[in-house]
Structures are given as C-alpha cells and as structure tokens.
PDB file of N, CA and C in Angstrom:
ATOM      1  N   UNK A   1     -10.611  37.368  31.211  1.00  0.00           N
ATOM      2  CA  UNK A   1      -9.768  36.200  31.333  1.00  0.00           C
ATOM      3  C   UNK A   1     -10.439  35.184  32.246  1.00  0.00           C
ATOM      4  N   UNK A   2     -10.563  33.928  31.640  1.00  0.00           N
ATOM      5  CA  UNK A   2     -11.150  32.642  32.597  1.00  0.00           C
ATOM      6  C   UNK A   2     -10.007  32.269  34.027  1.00  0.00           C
ATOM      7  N   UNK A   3     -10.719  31.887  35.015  1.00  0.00           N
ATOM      8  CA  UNK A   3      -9.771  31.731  35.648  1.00  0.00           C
ATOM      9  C   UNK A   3      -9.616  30.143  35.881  1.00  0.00           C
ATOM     10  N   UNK A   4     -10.348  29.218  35.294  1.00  0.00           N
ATOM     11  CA  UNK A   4     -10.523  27.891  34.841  1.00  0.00           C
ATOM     12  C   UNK A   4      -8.840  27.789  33.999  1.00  0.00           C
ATOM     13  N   UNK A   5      -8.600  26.510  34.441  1.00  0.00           N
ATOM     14  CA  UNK A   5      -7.279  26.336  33.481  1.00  0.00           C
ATOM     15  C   UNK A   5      -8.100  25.510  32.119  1.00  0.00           C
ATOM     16  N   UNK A   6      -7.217  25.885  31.008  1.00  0.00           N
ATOM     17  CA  UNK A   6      -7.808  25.175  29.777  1.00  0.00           C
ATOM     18  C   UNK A   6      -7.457  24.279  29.844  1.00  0.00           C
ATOM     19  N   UNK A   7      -8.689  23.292  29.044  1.00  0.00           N
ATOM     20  CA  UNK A   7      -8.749  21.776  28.868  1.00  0.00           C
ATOM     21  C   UNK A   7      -7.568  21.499  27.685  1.00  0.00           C
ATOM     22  N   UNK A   8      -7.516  20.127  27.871  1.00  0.00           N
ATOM     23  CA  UNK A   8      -6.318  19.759  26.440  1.00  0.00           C
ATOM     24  C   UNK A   8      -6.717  18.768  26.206  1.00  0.00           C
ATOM     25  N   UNK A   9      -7.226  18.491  24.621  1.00  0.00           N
ATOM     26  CA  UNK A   9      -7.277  17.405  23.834  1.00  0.00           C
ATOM     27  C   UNK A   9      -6.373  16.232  23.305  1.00  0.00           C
ATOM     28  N   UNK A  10      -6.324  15.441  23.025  1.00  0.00           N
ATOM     29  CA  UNK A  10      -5.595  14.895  22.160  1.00  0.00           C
ATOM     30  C   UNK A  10      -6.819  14.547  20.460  1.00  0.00           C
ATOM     31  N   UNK A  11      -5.927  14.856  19.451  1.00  0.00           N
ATOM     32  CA  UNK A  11      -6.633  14.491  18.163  1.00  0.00           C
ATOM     33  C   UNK A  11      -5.453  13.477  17.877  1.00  0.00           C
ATOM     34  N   UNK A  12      -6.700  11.700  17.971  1.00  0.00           N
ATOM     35  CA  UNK A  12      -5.750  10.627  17.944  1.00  0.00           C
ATOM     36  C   UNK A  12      -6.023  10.539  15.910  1.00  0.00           C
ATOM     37  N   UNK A  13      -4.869  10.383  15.902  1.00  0.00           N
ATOM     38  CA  UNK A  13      -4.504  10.078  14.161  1.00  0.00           C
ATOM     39  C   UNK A  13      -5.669   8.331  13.777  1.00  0.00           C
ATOM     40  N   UNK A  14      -6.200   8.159  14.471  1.00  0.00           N
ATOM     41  CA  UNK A  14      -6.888   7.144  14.232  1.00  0.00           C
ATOM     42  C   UNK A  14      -8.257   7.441  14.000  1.00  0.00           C
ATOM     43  N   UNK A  15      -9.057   6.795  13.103  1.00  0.00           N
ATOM     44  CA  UNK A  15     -10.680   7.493  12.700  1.00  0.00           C
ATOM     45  C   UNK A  15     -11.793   6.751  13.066  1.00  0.00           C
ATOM     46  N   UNK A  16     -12.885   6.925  12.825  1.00  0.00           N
ATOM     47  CA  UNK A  16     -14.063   6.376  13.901  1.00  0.00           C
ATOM     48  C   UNK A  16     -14.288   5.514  13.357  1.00  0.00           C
ATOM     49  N   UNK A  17     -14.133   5.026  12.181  1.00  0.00           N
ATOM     50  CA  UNK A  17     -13.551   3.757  11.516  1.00  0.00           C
ATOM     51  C   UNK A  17     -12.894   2.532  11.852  1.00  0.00           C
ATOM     52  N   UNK A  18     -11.580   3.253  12.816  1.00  0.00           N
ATOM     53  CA  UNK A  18     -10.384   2.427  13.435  1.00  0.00           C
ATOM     54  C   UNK A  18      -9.438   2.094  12.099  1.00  0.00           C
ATOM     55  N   UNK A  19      -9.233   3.341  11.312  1.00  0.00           N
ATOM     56  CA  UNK A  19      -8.363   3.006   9.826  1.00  0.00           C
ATOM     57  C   UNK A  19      -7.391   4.319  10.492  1.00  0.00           C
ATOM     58  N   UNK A  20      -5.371   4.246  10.368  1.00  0.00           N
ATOM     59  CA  UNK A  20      -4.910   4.766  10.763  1.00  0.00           C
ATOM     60  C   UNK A  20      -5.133   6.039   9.472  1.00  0.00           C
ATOM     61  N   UNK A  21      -4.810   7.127   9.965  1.00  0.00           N
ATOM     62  CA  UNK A  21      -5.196   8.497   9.348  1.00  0.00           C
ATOM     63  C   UNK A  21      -4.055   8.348   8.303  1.00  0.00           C
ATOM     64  N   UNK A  22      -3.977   8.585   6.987  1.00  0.00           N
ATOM     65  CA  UNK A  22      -2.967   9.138   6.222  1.00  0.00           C
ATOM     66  C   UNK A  22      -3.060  10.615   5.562  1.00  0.00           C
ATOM     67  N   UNK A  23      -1.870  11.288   5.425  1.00  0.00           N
ATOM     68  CA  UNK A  23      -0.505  10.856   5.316  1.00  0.00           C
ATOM     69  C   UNK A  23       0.112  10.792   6.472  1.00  0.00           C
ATOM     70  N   UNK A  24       1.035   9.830   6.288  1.00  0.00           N
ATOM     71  CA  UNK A  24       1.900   9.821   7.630  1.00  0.00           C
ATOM     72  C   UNK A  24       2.343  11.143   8.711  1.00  0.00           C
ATOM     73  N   UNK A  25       2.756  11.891   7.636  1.00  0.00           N
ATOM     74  CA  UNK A  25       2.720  13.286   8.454  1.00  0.00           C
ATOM     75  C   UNK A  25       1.570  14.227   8.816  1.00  0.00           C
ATOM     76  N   UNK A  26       0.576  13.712   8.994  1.00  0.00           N
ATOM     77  CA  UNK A  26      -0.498  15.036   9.246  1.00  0.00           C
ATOM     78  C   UNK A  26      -0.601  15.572  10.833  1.00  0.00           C
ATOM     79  N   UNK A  27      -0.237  14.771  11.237  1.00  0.00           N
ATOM     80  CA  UNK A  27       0.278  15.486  12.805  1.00  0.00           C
ATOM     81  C   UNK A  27       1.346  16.724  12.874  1.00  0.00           C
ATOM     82  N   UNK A  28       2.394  16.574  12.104  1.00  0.00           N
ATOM     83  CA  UNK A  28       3.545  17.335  11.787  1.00  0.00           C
ATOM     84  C   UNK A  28       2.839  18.798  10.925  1.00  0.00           C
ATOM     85  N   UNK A  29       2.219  18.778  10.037  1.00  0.00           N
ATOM     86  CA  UNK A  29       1.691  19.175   9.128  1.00  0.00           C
ATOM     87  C   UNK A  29       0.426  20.114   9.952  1.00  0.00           C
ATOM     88  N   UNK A  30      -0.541  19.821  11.023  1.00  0.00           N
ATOM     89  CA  UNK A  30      -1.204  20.371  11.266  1.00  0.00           C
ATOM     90  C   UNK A  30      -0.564  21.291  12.328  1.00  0.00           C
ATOM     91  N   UNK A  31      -0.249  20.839  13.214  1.00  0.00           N
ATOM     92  CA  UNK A  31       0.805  21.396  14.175  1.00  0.00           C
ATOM     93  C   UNK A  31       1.895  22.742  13.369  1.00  0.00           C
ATOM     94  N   UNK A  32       2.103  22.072  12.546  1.00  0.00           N
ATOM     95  CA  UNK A  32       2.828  23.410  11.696  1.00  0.00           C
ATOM     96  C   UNK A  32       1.945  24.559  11.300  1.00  0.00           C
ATOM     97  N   UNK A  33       0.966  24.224  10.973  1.00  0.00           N
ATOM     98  CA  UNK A  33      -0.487  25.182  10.251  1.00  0.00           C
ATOM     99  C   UNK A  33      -0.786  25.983  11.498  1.00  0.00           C
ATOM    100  N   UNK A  34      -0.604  25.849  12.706  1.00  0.00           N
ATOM    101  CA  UNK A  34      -0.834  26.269  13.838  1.00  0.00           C
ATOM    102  C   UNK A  34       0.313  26.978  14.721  1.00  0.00           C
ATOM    103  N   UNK A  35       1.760  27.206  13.947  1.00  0.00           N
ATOM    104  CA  UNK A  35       2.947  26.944  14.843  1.00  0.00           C
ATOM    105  C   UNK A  35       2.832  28.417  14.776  1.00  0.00           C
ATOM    106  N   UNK A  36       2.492  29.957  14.151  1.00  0.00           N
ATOM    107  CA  UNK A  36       2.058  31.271  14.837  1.00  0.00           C
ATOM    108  C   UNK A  36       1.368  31.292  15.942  1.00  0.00           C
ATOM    109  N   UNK A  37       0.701  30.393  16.684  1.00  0.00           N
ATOM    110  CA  UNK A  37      -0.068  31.016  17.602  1.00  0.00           C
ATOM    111  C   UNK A  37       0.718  30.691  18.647  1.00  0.00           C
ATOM    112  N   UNK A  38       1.325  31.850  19.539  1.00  0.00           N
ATOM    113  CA  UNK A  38       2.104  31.594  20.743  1.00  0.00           C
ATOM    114  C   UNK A  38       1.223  32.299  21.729  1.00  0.00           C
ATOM    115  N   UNK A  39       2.228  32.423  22.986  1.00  0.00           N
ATOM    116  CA  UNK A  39       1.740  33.242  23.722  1.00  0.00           C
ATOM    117  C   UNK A  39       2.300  34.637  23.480  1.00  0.00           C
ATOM    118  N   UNK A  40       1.727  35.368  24.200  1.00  0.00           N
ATOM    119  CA  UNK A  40       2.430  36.803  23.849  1.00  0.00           C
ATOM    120  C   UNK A  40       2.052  37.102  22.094  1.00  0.00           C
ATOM    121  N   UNK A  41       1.521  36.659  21.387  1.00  0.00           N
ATOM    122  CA  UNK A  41       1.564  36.873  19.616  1.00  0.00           C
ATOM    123  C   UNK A  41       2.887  36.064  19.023  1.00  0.00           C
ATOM    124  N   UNK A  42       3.855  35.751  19.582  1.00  0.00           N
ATOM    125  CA  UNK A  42       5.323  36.010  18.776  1.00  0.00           C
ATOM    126  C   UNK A  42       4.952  35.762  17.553  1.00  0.00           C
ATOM    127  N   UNK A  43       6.086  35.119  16.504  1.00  0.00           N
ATOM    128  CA  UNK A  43       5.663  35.210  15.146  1.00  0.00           C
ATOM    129  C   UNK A  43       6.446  36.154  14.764  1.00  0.00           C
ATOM    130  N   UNK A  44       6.823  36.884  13.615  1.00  0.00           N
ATOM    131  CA  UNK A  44       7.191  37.658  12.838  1.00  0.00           C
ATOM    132  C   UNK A  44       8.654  37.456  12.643  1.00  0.00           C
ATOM    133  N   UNK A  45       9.676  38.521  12.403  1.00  0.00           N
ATOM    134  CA  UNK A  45      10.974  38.202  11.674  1.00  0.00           C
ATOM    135  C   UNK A  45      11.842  37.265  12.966  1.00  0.00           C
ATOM    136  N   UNK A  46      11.643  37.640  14.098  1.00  0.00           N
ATOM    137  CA  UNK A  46      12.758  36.991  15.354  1.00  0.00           C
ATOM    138  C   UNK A  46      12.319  35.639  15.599  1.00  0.00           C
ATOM    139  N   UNK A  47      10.935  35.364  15.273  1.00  0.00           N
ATOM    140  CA  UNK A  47      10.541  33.903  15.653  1.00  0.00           C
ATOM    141  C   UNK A  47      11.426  32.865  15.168  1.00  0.00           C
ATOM    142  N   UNK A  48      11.534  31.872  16.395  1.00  0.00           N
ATOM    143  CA  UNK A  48      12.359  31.101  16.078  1.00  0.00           C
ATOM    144  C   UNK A  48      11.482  29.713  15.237  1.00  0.00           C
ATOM    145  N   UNK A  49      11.868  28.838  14.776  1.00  0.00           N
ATOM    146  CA  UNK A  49      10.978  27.926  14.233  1.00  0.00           C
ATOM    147  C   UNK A  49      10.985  26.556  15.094  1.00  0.00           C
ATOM    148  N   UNK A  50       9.398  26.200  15.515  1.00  0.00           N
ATOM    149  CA  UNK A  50       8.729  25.255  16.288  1.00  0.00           C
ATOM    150  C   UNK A  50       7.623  25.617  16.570  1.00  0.00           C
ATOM    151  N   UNK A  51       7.099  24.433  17.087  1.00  0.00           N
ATOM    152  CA  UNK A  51       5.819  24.648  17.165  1.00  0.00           C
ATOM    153  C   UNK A  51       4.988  25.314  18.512  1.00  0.00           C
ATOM    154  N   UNK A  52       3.832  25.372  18.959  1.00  0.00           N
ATOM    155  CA  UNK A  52       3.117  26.584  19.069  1.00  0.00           C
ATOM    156  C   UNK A  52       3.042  25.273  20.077  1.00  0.00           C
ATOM    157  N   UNK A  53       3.441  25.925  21.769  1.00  0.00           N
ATOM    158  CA  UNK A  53       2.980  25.273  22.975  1.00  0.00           C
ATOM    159  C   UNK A  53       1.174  25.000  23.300  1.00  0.00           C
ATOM    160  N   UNK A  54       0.426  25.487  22.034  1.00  0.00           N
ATOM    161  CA  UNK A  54      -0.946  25.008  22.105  1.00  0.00           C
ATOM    162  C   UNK A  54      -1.211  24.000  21.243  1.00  0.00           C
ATOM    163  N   UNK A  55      -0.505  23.834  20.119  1.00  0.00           N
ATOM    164  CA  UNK A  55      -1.074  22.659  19.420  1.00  0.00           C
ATOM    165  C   UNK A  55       0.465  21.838  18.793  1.00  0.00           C
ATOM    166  N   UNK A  56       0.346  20.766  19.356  1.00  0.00           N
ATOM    167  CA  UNK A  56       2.416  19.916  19.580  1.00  0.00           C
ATOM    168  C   UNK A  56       2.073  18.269  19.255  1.00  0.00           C
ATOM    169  N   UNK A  57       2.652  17.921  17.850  1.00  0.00           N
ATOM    170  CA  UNK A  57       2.470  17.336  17.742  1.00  0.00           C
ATOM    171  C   UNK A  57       2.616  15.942  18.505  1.00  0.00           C
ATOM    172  N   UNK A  58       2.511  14.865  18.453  1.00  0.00           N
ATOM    173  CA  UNK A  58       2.977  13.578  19.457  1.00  0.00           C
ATOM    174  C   UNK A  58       2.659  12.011  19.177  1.00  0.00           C
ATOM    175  N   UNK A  59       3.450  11.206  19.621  1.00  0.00           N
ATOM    176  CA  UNK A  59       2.834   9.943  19.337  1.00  0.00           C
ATOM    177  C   UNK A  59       2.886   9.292  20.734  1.00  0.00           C
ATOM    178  N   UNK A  60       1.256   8.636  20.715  1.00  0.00           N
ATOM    179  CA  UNK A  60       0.965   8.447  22.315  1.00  0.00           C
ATOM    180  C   UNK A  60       0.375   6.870  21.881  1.00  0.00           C
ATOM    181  N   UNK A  61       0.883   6.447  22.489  1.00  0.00           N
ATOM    182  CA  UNK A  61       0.867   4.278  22.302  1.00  0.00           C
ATOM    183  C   UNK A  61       0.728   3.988  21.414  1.00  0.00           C
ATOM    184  N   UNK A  62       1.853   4.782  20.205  1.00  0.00           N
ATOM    185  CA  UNK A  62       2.459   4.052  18.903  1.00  0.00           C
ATOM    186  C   UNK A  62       1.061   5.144  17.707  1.00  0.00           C
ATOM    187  N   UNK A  63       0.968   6.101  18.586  1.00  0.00           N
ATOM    188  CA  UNK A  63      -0.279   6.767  17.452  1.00  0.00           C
ATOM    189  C   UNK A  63      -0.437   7.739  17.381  1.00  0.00           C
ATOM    190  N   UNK A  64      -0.060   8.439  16.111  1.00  0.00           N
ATOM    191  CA  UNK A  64       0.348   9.902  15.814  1.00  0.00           C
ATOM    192  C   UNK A  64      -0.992  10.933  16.327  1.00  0.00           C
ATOM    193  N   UNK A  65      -0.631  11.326  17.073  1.00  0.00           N
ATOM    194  CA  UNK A  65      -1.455  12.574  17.629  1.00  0.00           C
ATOM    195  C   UNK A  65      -0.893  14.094  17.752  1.00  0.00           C
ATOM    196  N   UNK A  66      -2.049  14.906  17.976  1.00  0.00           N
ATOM    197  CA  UNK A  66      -2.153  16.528  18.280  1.00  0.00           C
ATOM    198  C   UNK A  66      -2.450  16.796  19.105  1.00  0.00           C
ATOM    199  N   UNK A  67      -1.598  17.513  20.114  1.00  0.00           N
ATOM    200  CA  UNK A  67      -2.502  17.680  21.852  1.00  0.00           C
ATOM    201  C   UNK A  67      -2.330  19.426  21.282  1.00  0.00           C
ATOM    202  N   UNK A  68      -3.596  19.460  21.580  1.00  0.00           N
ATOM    203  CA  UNK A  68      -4.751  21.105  21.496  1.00  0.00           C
ATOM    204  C   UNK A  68      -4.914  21.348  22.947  1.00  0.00           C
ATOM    205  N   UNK A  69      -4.394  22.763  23.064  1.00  0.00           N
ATOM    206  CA  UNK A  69      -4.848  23.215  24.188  1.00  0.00           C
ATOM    207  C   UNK A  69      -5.949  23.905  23.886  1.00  0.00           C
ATOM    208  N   UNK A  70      -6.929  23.708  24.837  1.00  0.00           N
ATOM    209  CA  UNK A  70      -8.216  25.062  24.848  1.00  0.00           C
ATOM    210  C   UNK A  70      -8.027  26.612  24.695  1.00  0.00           C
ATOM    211  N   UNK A  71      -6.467  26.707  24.831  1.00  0.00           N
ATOM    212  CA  UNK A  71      -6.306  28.450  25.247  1.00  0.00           C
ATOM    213  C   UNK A  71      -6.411  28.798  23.802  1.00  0.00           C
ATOM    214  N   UNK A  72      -5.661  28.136  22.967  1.00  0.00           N
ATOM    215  CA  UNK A  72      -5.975  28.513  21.477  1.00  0.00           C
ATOM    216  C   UNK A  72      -7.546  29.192  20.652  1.00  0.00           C
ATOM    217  N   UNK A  73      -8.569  28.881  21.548  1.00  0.00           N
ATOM    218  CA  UNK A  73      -9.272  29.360  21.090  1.00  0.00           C
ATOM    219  C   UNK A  73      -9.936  31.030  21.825  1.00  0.00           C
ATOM    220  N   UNK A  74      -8.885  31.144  22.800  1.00  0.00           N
ATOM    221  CA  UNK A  74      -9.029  32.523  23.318  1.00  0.00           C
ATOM    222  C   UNK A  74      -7.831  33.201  22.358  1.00  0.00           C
ATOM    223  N   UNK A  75      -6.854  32.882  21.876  1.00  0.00           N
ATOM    224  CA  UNK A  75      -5.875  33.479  20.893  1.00  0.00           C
ATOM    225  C   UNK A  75      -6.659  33.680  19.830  1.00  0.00           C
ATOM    226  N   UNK A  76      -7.245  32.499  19.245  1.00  0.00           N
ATOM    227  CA  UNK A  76      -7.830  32.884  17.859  1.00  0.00           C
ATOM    228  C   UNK A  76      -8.486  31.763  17.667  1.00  0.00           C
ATOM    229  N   UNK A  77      -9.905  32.323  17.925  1.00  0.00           N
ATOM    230  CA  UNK A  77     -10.864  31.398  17.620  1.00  0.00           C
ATOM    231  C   UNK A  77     -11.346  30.831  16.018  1.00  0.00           C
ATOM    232  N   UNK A  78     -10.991  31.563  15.199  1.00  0.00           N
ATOM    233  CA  UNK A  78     -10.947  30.632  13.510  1.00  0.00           C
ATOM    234  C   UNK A  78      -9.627  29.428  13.892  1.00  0.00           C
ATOM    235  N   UNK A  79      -8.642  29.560  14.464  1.00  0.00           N
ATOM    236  CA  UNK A  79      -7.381  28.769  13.933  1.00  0.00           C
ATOM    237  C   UNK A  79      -7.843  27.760  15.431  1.00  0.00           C
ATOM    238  N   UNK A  80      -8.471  27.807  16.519  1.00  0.00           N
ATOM    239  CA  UNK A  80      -9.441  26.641  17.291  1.00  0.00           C
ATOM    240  C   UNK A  80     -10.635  25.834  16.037  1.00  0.00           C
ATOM    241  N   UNK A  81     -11.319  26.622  15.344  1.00  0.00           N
ATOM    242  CA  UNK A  81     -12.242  25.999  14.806  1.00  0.00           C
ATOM    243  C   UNK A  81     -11.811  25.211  13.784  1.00  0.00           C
ATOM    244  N   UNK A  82     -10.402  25.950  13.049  1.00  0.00           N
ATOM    245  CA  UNK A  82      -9.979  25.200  11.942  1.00  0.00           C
ATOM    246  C   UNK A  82      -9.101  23.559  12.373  1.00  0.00           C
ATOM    247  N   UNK A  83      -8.903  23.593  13.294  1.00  0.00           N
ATOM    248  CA  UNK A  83      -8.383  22.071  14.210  1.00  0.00           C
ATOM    249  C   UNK A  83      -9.257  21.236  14.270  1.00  0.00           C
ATOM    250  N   UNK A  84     -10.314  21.906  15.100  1.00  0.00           N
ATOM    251  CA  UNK A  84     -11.358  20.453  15.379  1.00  0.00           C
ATOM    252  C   UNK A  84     -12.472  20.405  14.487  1.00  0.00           C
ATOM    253  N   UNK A  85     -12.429  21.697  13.142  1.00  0.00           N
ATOM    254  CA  UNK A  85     -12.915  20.943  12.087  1.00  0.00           C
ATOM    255  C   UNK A  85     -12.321  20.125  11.475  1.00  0.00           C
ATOM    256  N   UNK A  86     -10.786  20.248  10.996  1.00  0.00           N
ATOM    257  CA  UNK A  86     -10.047  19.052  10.738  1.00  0.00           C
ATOM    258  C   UNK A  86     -10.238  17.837  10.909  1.00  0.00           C
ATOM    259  N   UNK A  87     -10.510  17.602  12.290  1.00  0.00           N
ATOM    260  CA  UNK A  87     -10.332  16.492  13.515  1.00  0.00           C
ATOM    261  C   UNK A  87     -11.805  15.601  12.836  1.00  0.00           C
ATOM    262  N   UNK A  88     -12.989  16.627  12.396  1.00  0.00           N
ATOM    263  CA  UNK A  88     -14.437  16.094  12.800  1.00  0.00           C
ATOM    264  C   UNK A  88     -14.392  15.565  11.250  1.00  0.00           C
ATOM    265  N   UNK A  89     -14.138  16.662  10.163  1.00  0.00           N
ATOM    266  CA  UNK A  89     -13.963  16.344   8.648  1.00  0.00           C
ATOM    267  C   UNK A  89     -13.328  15.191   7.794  1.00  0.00           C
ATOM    268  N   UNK A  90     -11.997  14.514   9.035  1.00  0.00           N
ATOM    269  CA  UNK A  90     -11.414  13.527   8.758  1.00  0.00           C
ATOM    270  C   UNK A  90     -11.903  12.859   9.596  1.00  0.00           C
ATOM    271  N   UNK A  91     -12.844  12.661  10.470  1.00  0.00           N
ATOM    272  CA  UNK A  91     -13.382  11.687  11.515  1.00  0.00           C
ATOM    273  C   UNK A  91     -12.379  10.875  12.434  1.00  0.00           C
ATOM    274  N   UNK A  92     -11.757  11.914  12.664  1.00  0.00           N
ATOM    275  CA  UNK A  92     -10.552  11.013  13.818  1.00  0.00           C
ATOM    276  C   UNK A  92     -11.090  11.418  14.995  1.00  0.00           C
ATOM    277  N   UNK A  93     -10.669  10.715  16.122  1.00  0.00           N
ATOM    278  CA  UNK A  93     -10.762  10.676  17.589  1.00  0.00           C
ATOM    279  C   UNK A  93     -10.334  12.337  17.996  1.00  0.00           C
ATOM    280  N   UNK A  94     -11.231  12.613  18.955  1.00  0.00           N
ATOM    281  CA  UNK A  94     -10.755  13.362  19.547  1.00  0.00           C
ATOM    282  C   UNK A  94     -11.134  13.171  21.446  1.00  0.00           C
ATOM    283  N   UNK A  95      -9.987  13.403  22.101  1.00  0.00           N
ATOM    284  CA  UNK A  95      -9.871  12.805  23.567  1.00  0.00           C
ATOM    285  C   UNK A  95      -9.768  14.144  24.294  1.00  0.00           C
ATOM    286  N   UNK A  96     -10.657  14.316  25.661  1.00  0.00           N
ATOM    287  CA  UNK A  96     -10.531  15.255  26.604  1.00  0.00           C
ATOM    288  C   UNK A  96      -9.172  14.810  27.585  1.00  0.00           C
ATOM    289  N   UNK A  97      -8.305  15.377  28.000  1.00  0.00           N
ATOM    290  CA  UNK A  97      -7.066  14.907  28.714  1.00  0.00           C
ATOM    291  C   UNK A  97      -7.809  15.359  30.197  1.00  0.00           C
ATOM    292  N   UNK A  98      -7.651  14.111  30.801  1.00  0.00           N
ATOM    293  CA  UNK A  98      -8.332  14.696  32.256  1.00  0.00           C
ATOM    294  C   UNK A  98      -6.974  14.870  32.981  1.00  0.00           C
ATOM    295  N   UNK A  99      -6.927  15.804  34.103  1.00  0.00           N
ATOM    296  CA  UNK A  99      -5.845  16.257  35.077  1.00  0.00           C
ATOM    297  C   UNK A  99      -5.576  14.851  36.031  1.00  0.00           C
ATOM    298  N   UNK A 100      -4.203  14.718  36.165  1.00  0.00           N
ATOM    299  CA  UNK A 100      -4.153  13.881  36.702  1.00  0.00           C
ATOM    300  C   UNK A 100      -4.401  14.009  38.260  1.00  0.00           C
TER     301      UNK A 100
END
C-alpha cells in the first residue's frame, strides 16, 4: 500500500481541438462503466445504485467532466487504463487536480 495520497484528474468533456465532446451524456455514461469499482469490492446483489467514489461524474465551469481518482488503478488496473484510454482516444483534456 502507497502511503502517498492518490492524485485526481479531471477528464474535461472538451478536446484538444476545443470542440465540446458529444454525446451529451458521456460523462454520465463513463462514470457508469466504472460505477463497480468501490472500495471494499461492493457490487453484487445489495449494491445500491451510484456511482463509484473514484470516477463521479461533474460539470466544472459549465463543462461536463470525470474526476478519476488514482486509487482506481490500484483496484483495477484494466478499468484505470480503460478511462484514460477513453480520455486519449477521444482527445479530450485531461487535468492533474493539485491539493489545495
């Protein structure tokens, strides 16, 4: 176990382009693709439905985003890679969140 706290991204819905990302929902949509990975495993018949305190969707100055936590890729490193291949494949922004 790191004793570093994990970093957190934001994946801004906007592309290196500066063309807003469609479909409107792909924030909702990816965040959902991700909403098994909790802490502890949860998931299975008792899980309640929402999303996964590592990857939550958001809109941050009018612009649909994904804040990724780093821990996700100590849970499960395919479902880390499958995000910020997303992120790189659709060429959207991706932002390091510095601590305030």
């Amino acid at each position: 176990m790191s004793l570093h706290k994990p970093r957190q991204y934001t994946i801004r819905g906007i592309t290196t382009e500066g063309r807003t990302f469609r479909p409107s929902d792909w924030s909702e949509r990816l965040a959902g693709a991700m909403s098994s990975f909790r802490p502890g495993g949860g998931g299975g018949i008792g899980a309640y439905i929402g999303y996964s305190p590592y990857c939550v969707p958001q809109v941050v100055d009018g612009v649909k985003c994904v804040l990724v936590n780093e821990a996700l890729r100590d849970i499960e490193p395919m479902a880390w890679d499958f995000v910020m291949n997303f992120a790189r494949d659709n060429h959207l922004t991706v932002v390091e969140l510095t601590a305030p």
